[in-house]
C-alpha atoms as a PDB file:
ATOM      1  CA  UNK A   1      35.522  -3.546  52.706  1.00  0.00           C
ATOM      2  CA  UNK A   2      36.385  -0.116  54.557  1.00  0.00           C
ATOM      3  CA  UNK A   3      39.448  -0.310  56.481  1.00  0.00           C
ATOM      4  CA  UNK A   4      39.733   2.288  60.070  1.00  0.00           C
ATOM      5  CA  UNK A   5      42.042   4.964  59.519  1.00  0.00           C
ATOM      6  CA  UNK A   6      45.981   4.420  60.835  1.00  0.00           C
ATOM      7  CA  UNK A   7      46.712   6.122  63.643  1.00  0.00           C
ATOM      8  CA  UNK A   8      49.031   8.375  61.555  1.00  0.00           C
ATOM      9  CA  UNK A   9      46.069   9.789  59.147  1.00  0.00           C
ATOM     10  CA  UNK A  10      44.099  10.918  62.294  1.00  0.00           C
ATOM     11  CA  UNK A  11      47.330  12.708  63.415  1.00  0.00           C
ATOM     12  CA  UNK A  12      47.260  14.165  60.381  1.00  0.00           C
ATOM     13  CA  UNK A  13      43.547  14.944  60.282  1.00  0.00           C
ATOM     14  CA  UNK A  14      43.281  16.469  63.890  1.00  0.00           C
ATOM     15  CA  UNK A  15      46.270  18.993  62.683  1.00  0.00           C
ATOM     16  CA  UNK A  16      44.053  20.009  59.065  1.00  0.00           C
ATOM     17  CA  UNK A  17      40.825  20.138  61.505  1.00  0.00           C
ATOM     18  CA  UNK A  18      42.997  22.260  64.110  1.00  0.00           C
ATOM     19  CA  UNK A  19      44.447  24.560  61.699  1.00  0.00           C
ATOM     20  CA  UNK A  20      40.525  25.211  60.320  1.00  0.00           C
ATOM     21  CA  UNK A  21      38.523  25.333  63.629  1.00  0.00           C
ATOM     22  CA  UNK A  22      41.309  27.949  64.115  1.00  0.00           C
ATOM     23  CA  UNK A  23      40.685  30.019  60.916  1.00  0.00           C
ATOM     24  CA  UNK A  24      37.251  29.675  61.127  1.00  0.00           C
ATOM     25  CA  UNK A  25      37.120  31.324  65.013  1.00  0.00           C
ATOM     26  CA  UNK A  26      39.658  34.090  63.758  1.00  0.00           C
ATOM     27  CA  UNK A  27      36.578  34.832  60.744  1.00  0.00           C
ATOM     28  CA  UNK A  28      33.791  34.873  63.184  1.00  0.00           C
ATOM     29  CA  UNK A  29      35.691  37.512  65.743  1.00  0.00           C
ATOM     30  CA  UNK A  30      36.533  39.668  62.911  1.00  0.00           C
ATOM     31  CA  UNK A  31      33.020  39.612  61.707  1.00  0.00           C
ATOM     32  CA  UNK A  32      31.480  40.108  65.005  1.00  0.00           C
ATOM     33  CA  UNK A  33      31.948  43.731  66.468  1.00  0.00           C
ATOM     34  CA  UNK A  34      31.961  43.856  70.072  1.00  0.00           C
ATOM     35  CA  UNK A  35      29.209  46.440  69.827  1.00  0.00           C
ATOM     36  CA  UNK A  36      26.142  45.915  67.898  1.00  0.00           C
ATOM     37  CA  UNK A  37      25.888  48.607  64.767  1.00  0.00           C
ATOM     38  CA  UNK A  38      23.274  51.593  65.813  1.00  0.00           C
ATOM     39  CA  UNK A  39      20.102  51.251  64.694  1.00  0.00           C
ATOM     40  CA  UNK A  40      18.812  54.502  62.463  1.00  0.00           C
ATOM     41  CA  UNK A  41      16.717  56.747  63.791  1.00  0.00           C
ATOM     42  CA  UNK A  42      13.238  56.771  63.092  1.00  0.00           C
ATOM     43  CA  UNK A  43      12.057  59.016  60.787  1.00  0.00           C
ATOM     44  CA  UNK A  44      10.325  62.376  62.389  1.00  0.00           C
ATOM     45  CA  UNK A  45       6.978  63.143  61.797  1.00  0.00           C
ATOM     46  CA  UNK A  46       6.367  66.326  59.694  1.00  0.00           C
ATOM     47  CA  UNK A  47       3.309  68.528  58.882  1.00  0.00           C
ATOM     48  CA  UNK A  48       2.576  68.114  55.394  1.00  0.00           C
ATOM     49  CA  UNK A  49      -1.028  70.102  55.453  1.00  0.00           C
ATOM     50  CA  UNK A  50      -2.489  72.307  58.168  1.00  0.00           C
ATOM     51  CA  UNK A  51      -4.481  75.060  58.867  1.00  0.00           C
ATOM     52  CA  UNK A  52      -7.193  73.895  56.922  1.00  0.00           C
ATOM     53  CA  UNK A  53     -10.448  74.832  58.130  1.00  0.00           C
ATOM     54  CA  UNK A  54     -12.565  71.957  57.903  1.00  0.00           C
ATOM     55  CA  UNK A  55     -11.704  68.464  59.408  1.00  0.00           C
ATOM     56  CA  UNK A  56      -9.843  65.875  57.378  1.00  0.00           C
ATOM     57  CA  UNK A  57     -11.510  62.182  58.496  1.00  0.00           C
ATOM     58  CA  UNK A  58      -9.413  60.078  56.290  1.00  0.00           C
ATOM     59  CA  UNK A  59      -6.578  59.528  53.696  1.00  0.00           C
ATOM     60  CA  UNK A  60      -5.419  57.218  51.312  1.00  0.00           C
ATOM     61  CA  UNK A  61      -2.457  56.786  48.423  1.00  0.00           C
ATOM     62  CA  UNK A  62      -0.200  54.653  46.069  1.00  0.00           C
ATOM     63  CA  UNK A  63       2.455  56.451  46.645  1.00  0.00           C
ATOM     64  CA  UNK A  64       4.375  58.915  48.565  1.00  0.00           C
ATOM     65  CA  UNK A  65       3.707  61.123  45.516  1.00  0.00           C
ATOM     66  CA  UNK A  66      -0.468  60.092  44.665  1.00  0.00           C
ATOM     67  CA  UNK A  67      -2.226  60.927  47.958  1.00  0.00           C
ATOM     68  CA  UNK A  68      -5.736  61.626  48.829  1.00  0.00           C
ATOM     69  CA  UNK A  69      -7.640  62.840  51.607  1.00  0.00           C
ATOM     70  CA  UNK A  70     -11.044  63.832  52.305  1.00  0.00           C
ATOM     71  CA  UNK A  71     -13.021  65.470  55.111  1.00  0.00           C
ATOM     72  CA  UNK A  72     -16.099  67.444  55.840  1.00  0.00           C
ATOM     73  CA  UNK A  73     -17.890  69.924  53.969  1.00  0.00           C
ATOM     74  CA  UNK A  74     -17.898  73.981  55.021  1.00  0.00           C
ATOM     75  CA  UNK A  75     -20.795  74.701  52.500  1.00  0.00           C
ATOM     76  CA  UNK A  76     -18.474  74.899  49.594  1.00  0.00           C
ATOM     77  CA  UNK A  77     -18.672  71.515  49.010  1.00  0.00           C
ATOM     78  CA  UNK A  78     -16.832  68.281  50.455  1.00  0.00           C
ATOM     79  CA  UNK A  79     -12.624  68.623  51.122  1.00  0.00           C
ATOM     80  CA  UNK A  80     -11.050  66.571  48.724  1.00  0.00           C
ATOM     81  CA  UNK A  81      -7.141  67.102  48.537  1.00  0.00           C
ATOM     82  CA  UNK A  82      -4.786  65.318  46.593  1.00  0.00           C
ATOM     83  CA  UNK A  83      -0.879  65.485  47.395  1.00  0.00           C
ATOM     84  CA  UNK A  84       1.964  64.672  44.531  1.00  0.00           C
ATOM     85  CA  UNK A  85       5.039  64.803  46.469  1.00  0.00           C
ATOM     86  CA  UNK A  86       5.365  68.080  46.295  1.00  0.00           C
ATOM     87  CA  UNK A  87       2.000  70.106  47.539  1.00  0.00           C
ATOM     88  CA  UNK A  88      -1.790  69.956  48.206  1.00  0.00           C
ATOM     89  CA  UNK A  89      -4.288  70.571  45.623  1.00  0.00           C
ATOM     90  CA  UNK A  90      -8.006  70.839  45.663  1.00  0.00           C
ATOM     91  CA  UNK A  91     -10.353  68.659  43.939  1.00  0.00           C
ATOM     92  CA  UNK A  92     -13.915  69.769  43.118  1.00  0.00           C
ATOM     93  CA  UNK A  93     -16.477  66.850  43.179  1.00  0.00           C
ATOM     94  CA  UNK A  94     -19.453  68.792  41.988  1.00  0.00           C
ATOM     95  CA  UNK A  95     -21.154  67.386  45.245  1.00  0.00           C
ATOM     96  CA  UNK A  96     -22.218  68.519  48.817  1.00  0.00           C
ATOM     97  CA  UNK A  97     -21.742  66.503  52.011  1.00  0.00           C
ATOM     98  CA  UNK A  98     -19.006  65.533  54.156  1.00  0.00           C
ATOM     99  CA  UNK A  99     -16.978  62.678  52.925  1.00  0.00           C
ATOM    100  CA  UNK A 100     -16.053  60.126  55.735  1.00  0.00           C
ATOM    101  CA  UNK A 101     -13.427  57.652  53.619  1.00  0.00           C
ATOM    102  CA  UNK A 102     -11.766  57.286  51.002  1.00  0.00           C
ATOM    103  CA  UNK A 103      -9.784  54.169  49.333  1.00  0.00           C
ATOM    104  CA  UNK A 104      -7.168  54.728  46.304  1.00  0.00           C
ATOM    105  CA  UNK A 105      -7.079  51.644  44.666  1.00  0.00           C
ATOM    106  CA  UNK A 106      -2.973  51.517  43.695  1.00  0.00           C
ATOM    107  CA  UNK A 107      -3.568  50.750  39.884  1.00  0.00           C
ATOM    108  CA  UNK A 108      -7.660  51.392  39.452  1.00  0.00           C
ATOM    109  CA  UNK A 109     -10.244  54.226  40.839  1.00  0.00           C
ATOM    110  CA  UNK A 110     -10.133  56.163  43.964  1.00  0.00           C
ATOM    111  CA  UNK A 111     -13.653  55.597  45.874  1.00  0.00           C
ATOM    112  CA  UNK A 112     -14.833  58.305  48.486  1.00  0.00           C
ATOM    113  CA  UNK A 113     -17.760  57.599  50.611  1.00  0.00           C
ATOM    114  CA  UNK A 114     -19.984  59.791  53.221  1.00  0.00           C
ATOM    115  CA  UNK A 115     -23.339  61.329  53.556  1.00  0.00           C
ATOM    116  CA  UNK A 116     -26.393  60.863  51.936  1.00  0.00           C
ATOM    117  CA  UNK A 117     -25.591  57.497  50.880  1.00  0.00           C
ATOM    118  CA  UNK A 118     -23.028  58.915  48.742  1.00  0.00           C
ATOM    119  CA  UNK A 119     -19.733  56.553  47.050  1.00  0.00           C
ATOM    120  CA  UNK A 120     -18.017  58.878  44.531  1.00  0.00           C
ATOM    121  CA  UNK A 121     -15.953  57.747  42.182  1.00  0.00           C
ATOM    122  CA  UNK A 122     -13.255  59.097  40.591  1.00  0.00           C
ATOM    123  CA  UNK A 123     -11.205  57.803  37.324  1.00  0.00           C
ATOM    124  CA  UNK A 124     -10.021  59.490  34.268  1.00  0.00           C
ATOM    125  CA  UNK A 125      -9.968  63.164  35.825  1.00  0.00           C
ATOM    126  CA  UNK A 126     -13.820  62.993  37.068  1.00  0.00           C
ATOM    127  CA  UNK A 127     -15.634  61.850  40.086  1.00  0.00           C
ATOM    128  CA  UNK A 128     -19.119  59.677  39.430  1.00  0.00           C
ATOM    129  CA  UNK A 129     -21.833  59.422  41.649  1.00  0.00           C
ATOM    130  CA  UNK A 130     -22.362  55.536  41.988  1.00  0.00           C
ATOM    131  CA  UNK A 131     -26.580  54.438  42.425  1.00  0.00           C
ATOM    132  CA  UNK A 132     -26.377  53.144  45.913  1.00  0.00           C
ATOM    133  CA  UNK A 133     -29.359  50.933  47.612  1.00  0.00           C
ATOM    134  CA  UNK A 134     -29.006  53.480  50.502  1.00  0.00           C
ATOM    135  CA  UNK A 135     -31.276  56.543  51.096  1.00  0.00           C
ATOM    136  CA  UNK A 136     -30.334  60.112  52.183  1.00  0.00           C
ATOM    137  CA  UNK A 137     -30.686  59.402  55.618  1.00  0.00           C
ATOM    138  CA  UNK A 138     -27.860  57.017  55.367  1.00  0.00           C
ATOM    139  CA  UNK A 139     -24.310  57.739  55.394  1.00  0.00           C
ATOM    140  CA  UNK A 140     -21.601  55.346  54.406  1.00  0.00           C
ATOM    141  CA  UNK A 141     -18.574  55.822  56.916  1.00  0.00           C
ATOM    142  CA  UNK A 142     -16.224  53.259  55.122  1.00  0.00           C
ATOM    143  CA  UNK A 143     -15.325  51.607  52.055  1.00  0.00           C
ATOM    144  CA  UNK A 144     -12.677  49.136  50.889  1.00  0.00           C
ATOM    145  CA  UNK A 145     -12.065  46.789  48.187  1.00  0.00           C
ATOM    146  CA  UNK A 146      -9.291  44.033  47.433  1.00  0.00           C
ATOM    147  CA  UNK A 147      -9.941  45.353  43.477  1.00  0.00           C
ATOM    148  CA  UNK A 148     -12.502  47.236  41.675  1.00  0.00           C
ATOM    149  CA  UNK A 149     -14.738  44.864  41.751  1.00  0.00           C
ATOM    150  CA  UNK A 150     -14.654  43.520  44.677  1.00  0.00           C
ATOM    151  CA  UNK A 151     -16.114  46.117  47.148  1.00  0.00           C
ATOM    152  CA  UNK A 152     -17.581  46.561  50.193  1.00  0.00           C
ATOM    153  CA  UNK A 153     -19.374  49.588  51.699  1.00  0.00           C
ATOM    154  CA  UNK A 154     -20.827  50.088  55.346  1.00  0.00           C
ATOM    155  CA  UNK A 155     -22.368  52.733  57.336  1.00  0.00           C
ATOM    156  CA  UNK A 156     -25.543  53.285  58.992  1.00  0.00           C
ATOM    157  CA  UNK A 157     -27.753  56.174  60.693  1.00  0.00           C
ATOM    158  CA  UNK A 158     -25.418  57.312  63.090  1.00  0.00           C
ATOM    159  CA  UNK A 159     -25.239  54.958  65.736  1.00  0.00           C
ATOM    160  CA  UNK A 160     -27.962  52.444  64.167  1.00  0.00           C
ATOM    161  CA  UNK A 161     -29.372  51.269  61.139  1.00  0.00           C
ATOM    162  CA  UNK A 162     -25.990  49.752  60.289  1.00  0.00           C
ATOM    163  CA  UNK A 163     -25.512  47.961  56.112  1.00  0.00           C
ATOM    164  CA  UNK A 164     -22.994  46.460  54.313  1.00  0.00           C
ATOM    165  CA  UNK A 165     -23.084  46.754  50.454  1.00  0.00           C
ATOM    166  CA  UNK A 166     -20.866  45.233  47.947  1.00  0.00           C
ATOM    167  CA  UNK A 167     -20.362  46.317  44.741  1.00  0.00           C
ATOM    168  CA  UNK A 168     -18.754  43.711  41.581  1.00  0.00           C
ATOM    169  CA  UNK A 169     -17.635  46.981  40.254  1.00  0.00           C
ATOM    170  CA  UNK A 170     -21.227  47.303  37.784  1.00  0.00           C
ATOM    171  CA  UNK A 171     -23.819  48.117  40.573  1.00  0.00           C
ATOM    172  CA  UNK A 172     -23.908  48.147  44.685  1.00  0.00           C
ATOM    173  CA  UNK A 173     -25.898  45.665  46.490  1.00  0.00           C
ATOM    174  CA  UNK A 174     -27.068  44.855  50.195  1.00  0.00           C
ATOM    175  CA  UNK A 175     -25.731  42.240  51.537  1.00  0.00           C
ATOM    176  CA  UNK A 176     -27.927  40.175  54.277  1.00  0.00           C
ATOM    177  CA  UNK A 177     -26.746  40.630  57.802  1.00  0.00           C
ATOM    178  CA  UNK A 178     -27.278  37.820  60.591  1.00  0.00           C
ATOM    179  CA  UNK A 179     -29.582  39.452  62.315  1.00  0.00           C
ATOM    180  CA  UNK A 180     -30.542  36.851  64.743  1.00  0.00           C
ATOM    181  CA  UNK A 181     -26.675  37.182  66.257  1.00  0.00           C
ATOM    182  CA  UNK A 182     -26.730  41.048  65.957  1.00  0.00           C
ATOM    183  CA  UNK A 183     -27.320  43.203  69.070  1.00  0.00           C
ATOM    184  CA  UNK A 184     -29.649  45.953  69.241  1.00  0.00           C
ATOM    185  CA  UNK A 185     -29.779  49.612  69.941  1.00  0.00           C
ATOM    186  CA  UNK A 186     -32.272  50.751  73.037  1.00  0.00           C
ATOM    187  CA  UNK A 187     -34.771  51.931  70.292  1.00  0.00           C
ATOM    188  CA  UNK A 188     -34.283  48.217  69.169  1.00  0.00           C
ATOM    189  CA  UNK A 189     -32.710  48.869  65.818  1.00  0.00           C
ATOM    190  CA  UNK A 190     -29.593  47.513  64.516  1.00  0.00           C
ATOM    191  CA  UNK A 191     -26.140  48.972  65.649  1.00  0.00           C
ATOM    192  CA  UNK A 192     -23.964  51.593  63.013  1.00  0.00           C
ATOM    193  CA  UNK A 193     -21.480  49.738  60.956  1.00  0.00           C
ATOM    194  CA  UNK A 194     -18.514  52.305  60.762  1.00  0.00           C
ATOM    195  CA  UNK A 195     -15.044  50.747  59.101  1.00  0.00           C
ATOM    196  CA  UNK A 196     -14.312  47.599  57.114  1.00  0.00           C
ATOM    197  CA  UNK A 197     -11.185  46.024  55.681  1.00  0.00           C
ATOM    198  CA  UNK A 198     -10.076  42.650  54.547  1.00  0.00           C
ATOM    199  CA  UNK A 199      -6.892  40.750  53.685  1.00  0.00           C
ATOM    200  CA  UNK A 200      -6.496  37.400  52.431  1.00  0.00           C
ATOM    201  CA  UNK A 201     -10.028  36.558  51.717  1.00  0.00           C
ATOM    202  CA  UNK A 202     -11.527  37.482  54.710  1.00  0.00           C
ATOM    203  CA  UNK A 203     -13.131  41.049  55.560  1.00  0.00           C
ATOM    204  CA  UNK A 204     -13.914  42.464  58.437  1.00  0.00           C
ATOM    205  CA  UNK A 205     -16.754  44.755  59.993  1.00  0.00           C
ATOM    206  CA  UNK A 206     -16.539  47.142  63.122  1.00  0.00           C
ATOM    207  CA  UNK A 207     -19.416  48.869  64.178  1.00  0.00           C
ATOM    208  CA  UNK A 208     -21.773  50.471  67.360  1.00  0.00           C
ATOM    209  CA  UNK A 209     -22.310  47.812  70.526  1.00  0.00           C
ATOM    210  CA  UNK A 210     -18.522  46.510  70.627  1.00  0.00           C
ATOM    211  CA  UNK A 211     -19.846  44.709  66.923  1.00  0.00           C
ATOM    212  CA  UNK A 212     -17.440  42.910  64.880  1.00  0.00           C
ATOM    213  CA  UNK A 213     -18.359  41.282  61.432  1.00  0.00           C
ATOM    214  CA  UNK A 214     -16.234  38.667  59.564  1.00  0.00           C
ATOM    215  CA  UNK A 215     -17.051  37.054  56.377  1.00  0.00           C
ATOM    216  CA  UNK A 216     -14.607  34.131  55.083  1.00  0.00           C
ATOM    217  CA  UNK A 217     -13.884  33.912  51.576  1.00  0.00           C
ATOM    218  CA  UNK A 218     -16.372  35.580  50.276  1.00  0.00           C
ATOM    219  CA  UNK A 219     -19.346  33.495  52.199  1.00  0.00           C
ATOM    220  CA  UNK A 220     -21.649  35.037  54.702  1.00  0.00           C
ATOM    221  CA  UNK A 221     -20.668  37.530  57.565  1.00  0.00           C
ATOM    222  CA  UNK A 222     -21.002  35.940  61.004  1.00  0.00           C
ATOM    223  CA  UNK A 223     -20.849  37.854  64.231  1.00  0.00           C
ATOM    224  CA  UNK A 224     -17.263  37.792  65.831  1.00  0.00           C
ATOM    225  CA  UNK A 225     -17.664  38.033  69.929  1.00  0.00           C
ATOM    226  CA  UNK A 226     -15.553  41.086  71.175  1.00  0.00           C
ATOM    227  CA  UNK A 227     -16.600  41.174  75.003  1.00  0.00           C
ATOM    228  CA  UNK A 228     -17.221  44.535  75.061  1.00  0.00           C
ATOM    229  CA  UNK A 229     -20.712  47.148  74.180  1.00  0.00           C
ATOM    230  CA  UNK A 230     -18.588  49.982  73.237  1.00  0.00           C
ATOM    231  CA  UNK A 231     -18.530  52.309  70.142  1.00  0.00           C
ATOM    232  CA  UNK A 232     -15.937  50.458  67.582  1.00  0.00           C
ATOM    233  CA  UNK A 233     -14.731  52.944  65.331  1.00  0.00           C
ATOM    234  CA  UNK A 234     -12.254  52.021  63.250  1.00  0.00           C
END
C-alpha cells in the first residue's frame, strides 16, 4: 500500500521544483523579446504589362512564370498574352471576338471563353474551338472547372438570357436552371449569368438581378437569396 511522503522528501522536492520553476522562467524571458519582431513589408505592386491598347478583362496562371490573360478584340483578333517570368508574348487564336475569361488549369488545358458562344481551348501549342449549345448571340462571360472534365460555363445576352453549361471534358451541355425561383428581366426574360467558381464540391453562380446560383455536390443549382436587385459581376 502507498505510504505519504516524509516530511523530509517534500523538503527536498519543493527545492528540485524551486530550482526548475526558476530555470524554466529564466528560458521563457530569454525567449520572449520585449518587443515583438517587425513584420515584413508587403510586397509593392508593380506594372508588369501596360500600354496595351485594348482592354485586358481577365487573367489566369500556374505559376509566377505560366500566365495568361485575355481581353477584347481591336479587329486583329482577340488579346491573348501569355507571361513566363520574364515578358509578354502574343498568342494568335485564329479567331475574332473579345474574350471575357480565361481559366489555366495548373497541370491540363487553358480554356478562354467570350463572344459568340465561343470556349477556346488551348493544349499542345494550339487553341480548339469547342461545339457549344450556345448561338452567336450568346456570349459566355465565365468559365471554371475543378479538372478538365469537370466544367462549367455561363453567360447570357448581356444582361438576360443567362445559361450554365457543363462540359465532362468530351462535349458541353445545358444544364436546367430553376426557373420557377429565378427573377426576371422587365422584358420578362431570364437575368445574365456573368462569373462562376466552386471549391469543395459546391459551385457557385453570380449573375444580373442581385442572382446567386449554388449547386451542392454536383446536384441541381438552387437559387441562393442575396437581398439585393443589383448587377453581380464577379
Amino acid at each position: 500500500m502507498p505510504q505519504p511522503p516524509s516530511s523530509q522528501s517534500l523538503s527536498r522536492t519543493r527545492a528540485r521544483g524551486g530550482w526548475l520553476l526558476s530555470l524554466l522562467m529564466g528560458a521563457l524571458l530569454t525567449g520572449c523579446p520585449d518587443e515583438p519582431e517587425p513584420t515584413p513589408d508587403p510586397l509593392p505592386w508593380a506594372a508588369v504589362a501596360k500600354d496595351r491598347p485594348e482592354a485586358l478583362l481577365s487573367i489566369s496562371g500556374r505559376s509566377a512564370s505560366d500566365v495568361w490573360a485575355v481581353g477584347a478584340d481591336r479587329g486583329r483578333g482577340p488579346a491573348v498574352l501569355h507571361f513566363d517570368g520574364t515578358q509578354w508574348t502574343e498568342v494568335p487564336t485564329g479567331t475574332r471576338g473579345d474574350l471575357w475569361w480565361v481559366h489555366a488549369f495548373q497541370d491540363g488545358p487553358v480554356l478562354l471563353s467570350g463572344g459568340s458562344a465561343t470556349l477556346l481551348r488551348y493544349e499542345n501549342d494550339a487553341f480548339t474551338r469547342m461545339r457549344t449549345p450556345g448561338l452567336a448571340r450568346h456570349t459566355v462571360y465565365g468559365v471554371w472547372g475543378s479538372r478538365p472534365d469537370d466544367v462549367y460555363a455561363v453567360g447570357g445576352v448581356s444582361d438576360r438570357g443567362g445559361f450554365i453549361w457543363h462540359s465532362d471534358g468530351t462535349q458541353w451541355s445545358e444544364v436546367p436552371l430553376p426557373l420557377a425561383d429565378l427573377p426576371r428581366t422587365a422584358d420578362g426574360d431570364l437575368p445574365g449569368l456573368f462569373k462562376v467558381w466552386g471549391t469543395g464540391g459546391d459551385v457557385y453562380v453570380v449573375g444580373a438581378k442581385g442572382v446567386v446560383l449554388r449547386s451542392r455536390g454536383g446536384g441541381a443549382f438552387e437559387v441562393v437569396p442575396t437581398g439585393t436587385t443589383s448587377r453581380l459581376f464577379t
